[in-house]
Each structure stands twice: as structure tokens, then as C-alpha cells.
N, C-alpha and C. Protein backbone atom coordinates (compact mmCIF):
# COMPACT_ATOMS: atom_id res chain seq x y z
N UNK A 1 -3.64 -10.55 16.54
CA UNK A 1 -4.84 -10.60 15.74
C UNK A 1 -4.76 -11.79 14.78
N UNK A 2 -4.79 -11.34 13.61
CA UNK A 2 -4.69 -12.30 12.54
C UNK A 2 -4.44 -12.37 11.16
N UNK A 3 -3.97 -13.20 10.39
CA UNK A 3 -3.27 -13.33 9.39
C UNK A 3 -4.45 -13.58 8.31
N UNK A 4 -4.71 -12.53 7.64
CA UNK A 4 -4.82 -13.01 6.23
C UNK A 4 -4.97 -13.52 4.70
N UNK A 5 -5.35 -13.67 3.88
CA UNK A 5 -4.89 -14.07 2.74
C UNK A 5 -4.50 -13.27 1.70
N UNK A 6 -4.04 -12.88 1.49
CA UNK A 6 -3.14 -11.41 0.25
C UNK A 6 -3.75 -12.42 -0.72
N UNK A 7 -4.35 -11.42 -1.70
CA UNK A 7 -5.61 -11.45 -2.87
C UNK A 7 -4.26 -11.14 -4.04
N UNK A 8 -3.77 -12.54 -5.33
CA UNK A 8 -3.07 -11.65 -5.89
C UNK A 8 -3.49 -11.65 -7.58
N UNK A 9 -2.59 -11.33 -8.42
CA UNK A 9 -3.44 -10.69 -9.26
C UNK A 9 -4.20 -11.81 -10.25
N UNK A 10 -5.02 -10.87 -10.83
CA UNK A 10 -5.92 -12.00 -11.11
C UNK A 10 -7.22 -11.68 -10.46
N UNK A 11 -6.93 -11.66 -9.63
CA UNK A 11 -8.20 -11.72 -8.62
C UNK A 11 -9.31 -10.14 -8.81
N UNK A 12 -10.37 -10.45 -8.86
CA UNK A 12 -11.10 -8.84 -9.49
C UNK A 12 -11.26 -8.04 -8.60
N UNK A 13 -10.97 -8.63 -7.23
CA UNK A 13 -11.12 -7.43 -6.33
C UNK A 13 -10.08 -6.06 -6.32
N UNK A 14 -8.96 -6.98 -6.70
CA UNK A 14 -7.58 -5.96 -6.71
C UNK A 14 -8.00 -4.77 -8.11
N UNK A 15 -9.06 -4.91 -8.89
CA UNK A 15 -9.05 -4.12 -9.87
C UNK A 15 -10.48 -3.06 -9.37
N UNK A 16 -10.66 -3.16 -8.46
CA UNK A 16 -12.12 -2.33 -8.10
C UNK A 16 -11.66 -1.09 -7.45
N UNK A 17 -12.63 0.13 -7.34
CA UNK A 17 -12.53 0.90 -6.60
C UNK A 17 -13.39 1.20 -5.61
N UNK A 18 -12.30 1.40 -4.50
CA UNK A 18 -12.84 1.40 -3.26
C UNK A 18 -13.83 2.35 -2.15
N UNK A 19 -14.52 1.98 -1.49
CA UNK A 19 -15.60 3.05 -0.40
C UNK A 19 -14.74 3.78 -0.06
N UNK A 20 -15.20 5.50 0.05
CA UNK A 20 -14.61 5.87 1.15
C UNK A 20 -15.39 5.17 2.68
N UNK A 21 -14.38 5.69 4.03
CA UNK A 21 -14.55 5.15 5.34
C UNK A 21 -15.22 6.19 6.00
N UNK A 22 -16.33 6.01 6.64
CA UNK A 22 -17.34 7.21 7.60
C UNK A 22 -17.23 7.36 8.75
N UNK A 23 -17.03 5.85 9.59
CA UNK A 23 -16.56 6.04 11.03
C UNK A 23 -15.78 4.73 10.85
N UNK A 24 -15.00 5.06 12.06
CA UNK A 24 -14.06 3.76 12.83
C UNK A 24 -15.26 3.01 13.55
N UNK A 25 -15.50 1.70 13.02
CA UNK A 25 -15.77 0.46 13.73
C UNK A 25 -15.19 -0.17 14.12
N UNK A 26 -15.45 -1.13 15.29
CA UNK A 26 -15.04 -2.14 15.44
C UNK A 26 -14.28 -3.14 14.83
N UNK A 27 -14.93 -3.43 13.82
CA UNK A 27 -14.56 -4.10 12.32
C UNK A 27 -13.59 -4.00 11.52
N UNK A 28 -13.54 -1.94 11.66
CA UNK A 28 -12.41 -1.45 10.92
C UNK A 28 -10.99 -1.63 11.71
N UNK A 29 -11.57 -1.36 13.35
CA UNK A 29 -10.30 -2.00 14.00
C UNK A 29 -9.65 -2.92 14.05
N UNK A 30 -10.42 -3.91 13.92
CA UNK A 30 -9.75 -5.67 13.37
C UNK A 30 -8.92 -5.75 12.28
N UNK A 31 -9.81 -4.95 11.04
CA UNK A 31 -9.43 -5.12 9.87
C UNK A 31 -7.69 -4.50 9.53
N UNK A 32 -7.50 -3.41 10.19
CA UNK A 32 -6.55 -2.30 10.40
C UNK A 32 -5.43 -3.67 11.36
N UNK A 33 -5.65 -4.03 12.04
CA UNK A 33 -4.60 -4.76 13.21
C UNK A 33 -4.54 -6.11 12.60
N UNK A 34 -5.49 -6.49 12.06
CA UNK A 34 -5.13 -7.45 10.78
C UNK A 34 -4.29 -7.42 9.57
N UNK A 35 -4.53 -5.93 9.08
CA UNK A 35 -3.66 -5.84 8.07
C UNK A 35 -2.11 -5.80 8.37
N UNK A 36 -2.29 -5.22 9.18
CA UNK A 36 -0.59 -5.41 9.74
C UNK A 36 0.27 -6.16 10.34
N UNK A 37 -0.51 -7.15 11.14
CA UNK A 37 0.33 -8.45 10.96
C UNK A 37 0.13 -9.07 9.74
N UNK A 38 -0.33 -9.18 8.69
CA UNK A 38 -0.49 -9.97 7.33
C UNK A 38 0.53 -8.77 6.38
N UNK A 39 0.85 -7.58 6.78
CA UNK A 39 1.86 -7.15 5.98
C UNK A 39 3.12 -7.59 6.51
N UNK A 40 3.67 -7.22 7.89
CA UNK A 40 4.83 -7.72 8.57
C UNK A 40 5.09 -9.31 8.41
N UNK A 41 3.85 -10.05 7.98
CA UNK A 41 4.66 -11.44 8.40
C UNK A 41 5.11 -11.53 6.85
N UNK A 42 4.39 -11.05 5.68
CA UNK A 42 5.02 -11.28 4.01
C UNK A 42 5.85 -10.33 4.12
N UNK A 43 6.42 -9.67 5.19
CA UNK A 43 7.86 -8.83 5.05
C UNK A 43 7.75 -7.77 4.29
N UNK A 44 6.41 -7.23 3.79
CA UNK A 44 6.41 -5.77 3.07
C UNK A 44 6.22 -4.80 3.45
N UNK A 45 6.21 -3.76 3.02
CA UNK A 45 6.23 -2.28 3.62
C UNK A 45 4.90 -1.59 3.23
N UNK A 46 3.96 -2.07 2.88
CA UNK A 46 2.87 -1.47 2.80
C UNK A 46 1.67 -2.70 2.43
N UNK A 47 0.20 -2.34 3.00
CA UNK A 47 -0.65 -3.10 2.47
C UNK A 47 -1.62 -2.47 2.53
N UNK A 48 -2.85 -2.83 1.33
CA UNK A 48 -4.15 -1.86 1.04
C UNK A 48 -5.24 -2.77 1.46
N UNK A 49 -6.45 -2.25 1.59
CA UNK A 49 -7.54 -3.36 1.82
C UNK A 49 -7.88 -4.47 1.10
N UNK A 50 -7.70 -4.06 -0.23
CA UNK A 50 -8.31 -4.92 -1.28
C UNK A 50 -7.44 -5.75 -1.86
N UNK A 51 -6.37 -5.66 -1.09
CA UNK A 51 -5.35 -6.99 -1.32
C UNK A 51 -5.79 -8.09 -0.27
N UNK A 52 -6.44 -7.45 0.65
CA UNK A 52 -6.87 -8.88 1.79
C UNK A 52 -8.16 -8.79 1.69
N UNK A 53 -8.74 -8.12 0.75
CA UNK A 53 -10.28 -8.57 0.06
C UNK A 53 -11.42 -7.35 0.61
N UNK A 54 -11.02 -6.45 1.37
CA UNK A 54 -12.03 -5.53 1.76
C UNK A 54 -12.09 -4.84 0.97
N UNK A 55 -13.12 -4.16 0.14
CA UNK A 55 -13.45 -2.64 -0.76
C UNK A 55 -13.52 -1.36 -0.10
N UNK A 56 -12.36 -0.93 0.96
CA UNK A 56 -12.24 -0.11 1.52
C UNK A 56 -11.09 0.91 1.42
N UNK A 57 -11.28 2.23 1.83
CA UNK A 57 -10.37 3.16 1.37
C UNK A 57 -9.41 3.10 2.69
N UNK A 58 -8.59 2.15 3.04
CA UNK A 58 -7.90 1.85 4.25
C UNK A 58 -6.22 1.14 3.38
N UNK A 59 -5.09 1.85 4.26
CA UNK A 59 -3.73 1.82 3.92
C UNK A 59 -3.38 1.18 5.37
N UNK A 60 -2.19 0.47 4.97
CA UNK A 60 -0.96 0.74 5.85
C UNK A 60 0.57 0.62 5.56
N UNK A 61 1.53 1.28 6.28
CA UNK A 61 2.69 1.20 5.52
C UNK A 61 3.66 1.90 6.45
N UNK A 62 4.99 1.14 6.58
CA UNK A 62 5.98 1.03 7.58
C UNK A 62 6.98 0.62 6.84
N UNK A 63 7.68 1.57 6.37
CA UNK A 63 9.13 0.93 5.87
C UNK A 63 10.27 1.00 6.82
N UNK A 64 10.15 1.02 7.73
CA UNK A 64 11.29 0.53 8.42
C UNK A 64 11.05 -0.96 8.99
N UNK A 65 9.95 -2.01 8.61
CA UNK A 65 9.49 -2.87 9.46
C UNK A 65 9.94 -3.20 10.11
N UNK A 66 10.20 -2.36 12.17
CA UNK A 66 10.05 -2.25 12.51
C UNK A 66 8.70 -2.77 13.93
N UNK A 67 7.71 -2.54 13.58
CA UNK A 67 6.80 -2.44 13.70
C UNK A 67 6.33 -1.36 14.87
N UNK A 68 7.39 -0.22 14.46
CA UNK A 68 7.23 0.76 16.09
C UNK A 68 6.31 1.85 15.56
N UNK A 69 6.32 2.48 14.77
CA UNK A 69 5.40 3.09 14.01
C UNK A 69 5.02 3.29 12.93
N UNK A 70 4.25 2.00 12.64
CA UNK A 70 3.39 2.31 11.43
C UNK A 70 2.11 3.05 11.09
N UNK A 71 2.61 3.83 10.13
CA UNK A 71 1.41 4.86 9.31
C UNK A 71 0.23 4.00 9.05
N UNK A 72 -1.03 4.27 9.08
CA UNK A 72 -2.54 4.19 9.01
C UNK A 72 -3.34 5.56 8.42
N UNK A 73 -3.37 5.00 7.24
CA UNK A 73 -4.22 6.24 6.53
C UNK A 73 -5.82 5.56 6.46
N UNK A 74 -6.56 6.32 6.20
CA UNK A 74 -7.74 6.27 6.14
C UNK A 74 -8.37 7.49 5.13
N UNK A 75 -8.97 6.64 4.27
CA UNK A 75 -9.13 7.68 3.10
C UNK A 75 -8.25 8.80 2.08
N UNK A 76 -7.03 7.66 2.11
CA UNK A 76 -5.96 9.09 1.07
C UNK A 76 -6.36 9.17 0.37
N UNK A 77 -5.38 10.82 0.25
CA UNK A 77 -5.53 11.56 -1.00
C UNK A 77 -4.26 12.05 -1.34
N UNK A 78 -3.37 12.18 -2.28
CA UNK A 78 -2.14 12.38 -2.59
C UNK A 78 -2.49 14.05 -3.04
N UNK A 79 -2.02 15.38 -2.33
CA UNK A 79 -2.68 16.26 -2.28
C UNK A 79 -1.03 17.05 -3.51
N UNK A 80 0.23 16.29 -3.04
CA UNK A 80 1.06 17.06 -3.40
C UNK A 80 2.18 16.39 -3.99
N UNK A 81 3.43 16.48 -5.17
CA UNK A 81 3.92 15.37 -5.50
C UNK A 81 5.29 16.92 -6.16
N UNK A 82 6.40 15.48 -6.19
CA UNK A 82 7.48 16.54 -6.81
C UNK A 82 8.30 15.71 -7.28
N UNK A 83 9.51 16.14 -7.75
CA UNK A 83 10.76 15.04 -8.31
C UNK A 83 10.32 13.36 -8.96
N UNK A 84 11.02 13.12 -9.21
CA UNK A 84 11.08 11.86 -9.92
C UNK A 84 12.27 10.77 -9.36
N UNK A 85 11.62 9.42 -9.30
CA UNK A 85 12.57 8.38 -8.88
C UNK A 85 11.74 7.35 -9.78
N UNK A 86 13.24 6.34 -9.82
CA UNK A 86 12.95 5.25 -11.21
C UNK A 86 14.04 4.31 -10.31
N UNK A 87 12.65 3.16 -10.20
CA UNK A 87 13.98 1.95 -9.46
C UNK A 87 12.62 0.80 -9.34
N UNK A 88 13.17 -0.19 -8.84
CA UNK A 88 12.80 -1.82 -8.37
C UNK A 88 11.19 -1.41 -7.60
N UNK A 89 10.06 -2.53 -8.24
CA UNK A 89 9.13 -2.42 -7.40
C UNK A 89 8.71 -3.71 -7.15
N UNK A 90 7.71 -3.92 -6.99
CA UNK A 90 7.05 -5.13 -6.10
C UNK A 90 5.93 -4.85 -5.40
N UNK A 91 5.41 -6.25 -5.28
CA UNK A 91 4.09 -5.94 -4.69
C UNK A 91 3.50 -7.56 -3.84
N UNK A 92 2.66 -7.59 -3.05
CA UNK A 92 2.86 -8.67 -2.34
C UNK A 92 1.54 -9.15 -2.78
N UNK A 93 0.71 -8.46 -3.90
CA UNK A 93 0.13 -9.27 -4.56
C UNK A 93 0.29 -9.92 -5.94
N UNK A 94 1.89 -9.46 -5.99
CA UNK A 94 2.42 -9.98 -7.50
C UNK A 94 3.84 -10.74 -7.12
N UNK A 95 3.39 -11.92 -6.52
CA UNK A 95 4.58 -12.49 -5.56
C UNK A 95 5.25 -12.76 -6.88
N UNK A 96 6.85 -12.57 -6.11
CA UNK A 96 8.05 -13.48 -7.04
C UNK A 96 8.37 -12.84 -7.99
N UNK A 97 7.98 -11.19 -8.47
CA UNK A 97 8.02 -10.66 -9.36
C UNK A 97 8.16 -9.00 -9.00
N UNK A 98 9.65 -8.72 -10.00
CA UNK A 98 9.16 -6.74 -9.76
C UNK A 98 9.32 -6.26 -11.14
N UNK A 99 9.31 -5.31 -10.97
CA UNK A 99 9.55 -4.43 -12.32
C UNK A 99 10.15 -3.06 -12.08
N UNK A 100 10.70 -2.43 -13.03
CA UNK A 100 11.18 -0.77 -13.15
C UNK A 100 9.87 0.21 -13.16
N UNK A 101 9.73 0.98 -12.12
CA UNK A 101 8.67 1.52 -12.19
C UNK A 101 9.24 3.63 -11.54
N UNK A 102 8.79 4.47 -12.19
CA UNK A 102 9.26 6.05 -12.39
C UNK A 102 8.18 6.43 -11.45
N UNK A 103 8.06 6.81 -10.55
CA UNK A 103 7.61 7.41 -9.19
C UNK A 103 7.53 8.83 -8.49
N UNK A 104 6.95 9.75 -8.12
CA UNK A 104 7.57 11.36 -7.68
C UNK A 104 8.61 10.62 -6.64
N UNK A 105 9.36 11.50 -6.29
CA UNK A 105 10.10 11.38 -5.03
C UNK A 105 9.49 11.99 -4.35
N UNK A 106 9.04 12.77 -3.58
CA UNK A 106 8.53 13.63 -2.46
C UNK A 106 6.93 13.74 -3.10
N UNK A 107 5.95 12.97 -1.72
CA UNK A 107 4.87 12.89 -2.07
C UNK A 107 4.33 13.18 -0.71
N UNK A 108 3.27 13.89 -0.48
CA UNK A 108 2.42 14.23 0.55
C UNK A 108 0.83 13.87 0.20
N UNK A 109 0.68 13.47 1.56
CA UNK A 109 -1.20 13.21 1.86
C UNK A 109 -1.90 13.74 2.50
N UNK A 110 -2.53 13.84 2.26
CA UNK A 110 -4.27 14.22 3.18
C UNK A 110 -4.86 12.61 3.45
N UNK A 111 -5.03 12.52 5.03
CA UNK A 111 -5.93 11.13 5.33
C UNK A 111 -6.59 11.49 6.71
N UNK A 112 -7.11 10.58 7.23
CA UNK A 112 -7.79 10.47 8.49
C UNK A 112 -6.49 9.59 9.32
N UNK A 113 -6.40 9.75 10.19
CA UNK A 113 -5.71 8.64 10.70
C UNK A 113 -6.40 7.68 11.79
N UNK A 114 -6.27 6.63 12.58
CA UNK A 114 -6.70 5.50 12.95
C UNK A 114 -8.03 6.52 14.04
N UNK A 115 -7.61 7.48 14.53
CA UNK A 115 -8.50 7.90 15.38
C UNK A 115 -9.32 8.89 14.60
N UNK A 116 -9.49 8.73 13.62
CA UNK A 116 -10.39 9.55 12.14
C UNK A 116 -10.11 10.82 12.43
N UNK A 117 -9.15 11.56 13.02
CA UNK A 117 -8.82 12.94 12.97
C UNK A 117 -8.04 13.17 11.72
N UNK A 118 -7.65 14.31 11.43
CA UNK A 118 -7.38 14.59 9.44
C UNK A 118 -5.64 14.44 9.88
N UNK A 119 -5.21 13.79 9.18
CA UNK A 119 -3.47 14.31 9.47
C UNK A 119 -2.80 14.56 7.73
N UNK A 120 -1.76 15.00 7.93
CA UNK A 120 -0.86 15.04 6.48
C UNK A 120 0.45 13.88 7.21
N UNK A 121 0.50 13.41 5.76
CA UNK A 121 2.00 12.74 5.70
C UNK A 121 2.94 13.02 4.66
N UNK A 122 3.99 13.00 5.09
CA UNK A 122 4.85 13.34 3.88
C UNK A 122 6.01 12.26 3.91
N UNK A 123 6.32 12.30 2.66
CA UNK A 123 7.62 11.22 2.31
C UNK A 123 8.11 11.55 1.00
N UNK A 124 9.81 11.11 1.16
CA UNK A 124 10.50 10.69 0.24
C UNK A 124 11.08 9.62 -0.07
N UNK A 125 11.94 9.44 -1.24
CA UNK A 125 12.49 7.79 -1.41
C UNK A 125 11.10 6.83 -1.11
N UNK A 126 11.31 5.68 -1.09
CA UNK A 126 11.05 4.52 -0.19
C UNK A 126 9.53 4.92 0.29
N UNK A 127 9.50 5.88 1.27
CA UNK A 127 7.88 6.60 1.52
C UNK A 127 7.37 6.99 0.50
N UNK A 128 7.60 7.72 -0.23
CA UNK A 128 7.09 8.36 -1.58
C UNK A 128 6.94 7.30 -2.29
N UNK A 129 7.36 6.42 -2.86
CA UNK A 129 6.81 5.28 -3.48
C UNK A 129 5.46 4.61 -2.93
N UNK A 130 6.09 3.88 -1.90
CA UNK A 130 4.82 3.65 -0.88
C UNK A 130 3.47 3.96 -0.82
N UNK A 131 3.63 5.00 -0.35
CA UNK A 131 2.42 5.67 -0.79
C UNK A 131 1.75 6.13 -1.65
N UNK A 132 2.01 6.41 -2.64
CA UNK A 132 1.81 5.89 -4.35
C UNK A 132 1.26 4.78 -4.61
N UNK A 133 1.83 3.44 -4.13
CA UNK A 133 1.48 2.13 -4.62
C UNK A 133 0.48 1.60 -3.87
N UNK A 134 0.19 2.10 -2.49
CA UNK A 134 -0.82 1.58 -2.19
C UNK A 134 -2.16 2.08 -2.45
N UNK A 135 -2.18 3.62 -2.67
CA UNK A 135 -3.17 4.61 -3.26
C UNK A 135 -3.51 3.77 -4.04
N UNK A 136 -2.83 3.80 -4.91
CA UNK A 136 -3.17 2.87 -6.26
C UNK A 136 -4.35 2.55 -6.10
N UNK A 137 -3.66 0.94 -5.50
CA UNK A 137 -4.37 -0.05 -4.90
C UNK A 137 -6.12 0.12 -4.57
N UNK A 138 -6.62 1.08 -3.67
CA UNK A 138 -7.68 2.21 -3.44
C UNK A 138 -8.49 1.91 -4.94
N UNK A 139 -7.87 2.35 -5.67
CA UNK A 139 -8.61 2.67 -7.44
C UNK A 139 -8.60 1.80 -8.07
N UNK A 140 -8.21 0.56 -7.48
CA UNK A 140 -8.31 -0.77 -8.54
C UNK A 140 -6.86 -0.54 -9.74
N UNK A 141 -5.57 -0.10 -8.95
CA UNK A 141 -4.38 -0.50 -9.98
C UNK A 141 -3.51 -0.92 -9.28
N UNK A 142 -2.89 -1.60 -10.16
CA UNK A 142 -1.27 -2.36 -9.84
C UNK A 142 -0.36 -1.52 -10.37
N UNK A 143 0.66 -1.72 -9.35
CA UNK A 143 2.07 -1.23 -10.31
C UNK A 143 2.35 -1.79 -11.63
N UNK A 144 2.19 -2.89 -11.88
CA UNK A 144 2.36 -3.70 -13.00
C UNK A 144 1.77 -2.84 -14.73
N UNK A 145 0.66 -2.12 -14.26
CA UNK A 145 0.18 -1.12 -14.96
C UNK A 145 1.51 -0.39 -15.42
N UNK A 146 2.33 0.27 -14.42
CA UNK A 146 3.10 1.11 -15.11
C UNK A 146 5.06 0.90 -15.37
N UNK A 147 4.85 -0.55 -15.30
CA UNK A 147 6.13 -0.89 -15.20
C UNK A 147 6.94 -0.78 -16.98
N UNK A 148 8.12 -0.06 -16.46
CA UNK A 148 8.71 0.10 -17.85
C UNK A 148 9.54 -1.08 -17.84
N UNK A 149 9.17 -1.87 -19.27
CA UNK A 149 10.02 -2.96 -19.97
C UNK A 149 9.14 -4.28 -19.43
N UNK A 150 9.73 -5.23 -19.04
CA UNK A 150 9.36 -6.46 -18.49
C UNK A 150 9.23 -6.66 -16.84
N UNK A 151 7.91 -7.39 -16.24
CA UNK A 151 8.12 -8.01 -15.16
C UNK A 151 9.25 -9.03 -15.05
N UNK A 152 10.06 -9.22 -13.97
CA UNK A 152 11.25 -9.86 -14.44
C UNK A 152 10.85 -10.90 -12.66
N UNK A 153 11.61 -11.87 -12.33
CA UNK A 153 11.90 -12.76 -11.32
C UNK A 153 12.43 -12.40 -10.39
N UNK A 154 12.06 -12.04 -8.96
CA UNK A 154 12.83 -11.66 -7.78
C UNK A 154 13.66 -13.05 -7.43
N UNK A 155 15.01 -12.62 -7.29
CA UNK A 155 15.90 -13.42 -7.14
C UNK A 155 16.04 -13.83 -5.20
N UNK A 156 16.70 -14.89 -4.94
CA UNK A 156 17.14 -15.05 -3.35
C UNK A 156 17.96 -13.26 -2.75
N UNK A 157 18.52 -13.19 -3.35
CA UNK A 157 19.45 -12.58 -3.10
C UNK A 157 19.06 -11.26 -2.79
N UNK A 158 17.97 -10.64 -3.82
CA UNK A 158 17.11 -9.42 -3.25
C UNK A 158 15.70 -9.54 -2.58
N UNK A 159 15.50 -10.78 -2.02
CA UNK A 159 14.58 -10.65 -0.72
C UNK A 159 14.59 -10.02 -0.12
């Protein structure tokens, strides 16, 4: 498909909130197989619409990048949340930069998935973040919103 341009901050789209999705188009199919080579090639584990400029309630996110099965939500909703985790974040619309950010650990969804049937997802660690940060995203927020202390410089070394 195709690559692209990750919207970063600054930009007012990243602060809007987004449509919900009614049917799978065409469009949405592009947009969906687009987003995911434009997440895999910036090497991240998740990307939202409105980082590549659409006002749509559309996710994706694969932390094993991989690319063998990545999750496709459509219209989340974070229905369920538990524990707490506090560690390194980032965002691939806040290049070159992370921060300390406090997270549930175990987070579950309600979405549509690519074939608009309803599915749940669940995650911990790594998923549970994830999916958190791109929700966000959906409502017009950044992690940067909730980072404790300073945005600080991603170094070579933790690429």
C-alpha cells in the first residue's frame, strides 16, 4: 500500500476528537493497510488515525512487530482496566522524545474489528499501555499530557 505522513505535535488534528466508524469502506480499507505499513516502517507498535490525519475512530497495534498479527480496532472502548505500571513512553508523533508515564496494567476493549463484527481484546504490560495510548489519540490526547517530570531525549541506544 502506502506510506504516510505521521502528523506530529503541534499539529491540531492530533488534538481533535474523532467520528465514530458506520461501515467498512473501501477507503477505510486503504486507510487501515496504510496505517500499517506507516506504523511498521517508523518501527512502532501502535498507530491512530489522526496521527496520519484522518478524524476517525480507527487503531492499530502490534507489539511484537512482527507483522503476523496485528490488532485492528474499530471504534474502542476501554470497557475494563486494573493494576498499575509506570515506565518509558513514546510516541511517533513526538519523535526523539519519551517520558515516565503510570498506566493500568491489564486493560480490556470493546471494538469492531476489520470485518465490523464486535470483538474484546485484552492485554497486559506492553498491550495494556498500547492500547491506552492510542485510545487516547481517538479524543484528541497525547501521552505528553500525562507524563510525570520532564520529556527527556531518546537516546541511540534505546531505539
Amino acid at each position: 500500500m502506502a506510506l504516510r505522513n505521521i502528523r506530529q505535535i503541534g499539529d491540531s488534528v492530533l488534538n481533535k476528537k474523532c467520528k465514530e466508524i458506520k461501515e467498512m469502506t473501501s477507503r477505510l480499507e486503504v486507510l487501515i493497510e496504510d496505517m500499517l505499513d506507516t506504523m511498521y516502517e517508523a518501527q512502532g507498535v501502535g498507530l491512530a488515525a489522526p496521527q496520519v490525519g484522518v478524524l476517525k475512530r480507527v487503531v492499530v497495534i502490534d507489539v511484537t512487530q512482527e507483522a503476523n498479527h496485528p490488532i485492528v480496532l474499530i471504534n474502542p472502548e476501554i470497557i475494563e482496566t486494573s493494576g498499575e505500571q509506570t515506565g518509558e513512553e513514546g510516541c511517533l508523533s513526538v519523535m526523539g522524545k519519551s517520558g515516565i508515564v503510570t498506566r493500568p496494567d491489564y486493560v480490556k476493549v470493546r471494538a469492531l474489528g476489520k470485518d465490523m463484527k464486535p470483538i474484546e481484546v485484552e492485554g497486559t504490560q506492553l498491550l495494556a499501555r498500547a492500547l491506552c495510548h492510542e485510545i487516547d489519540h481517538l479524543d484528541g490526547h497525547l501521552y505528553v499530557e500525562k507524563v510525570q517530570g520532564e520529556l527527556h531525549d531518546v537516546t541511540e541506544e534505546q531505539e
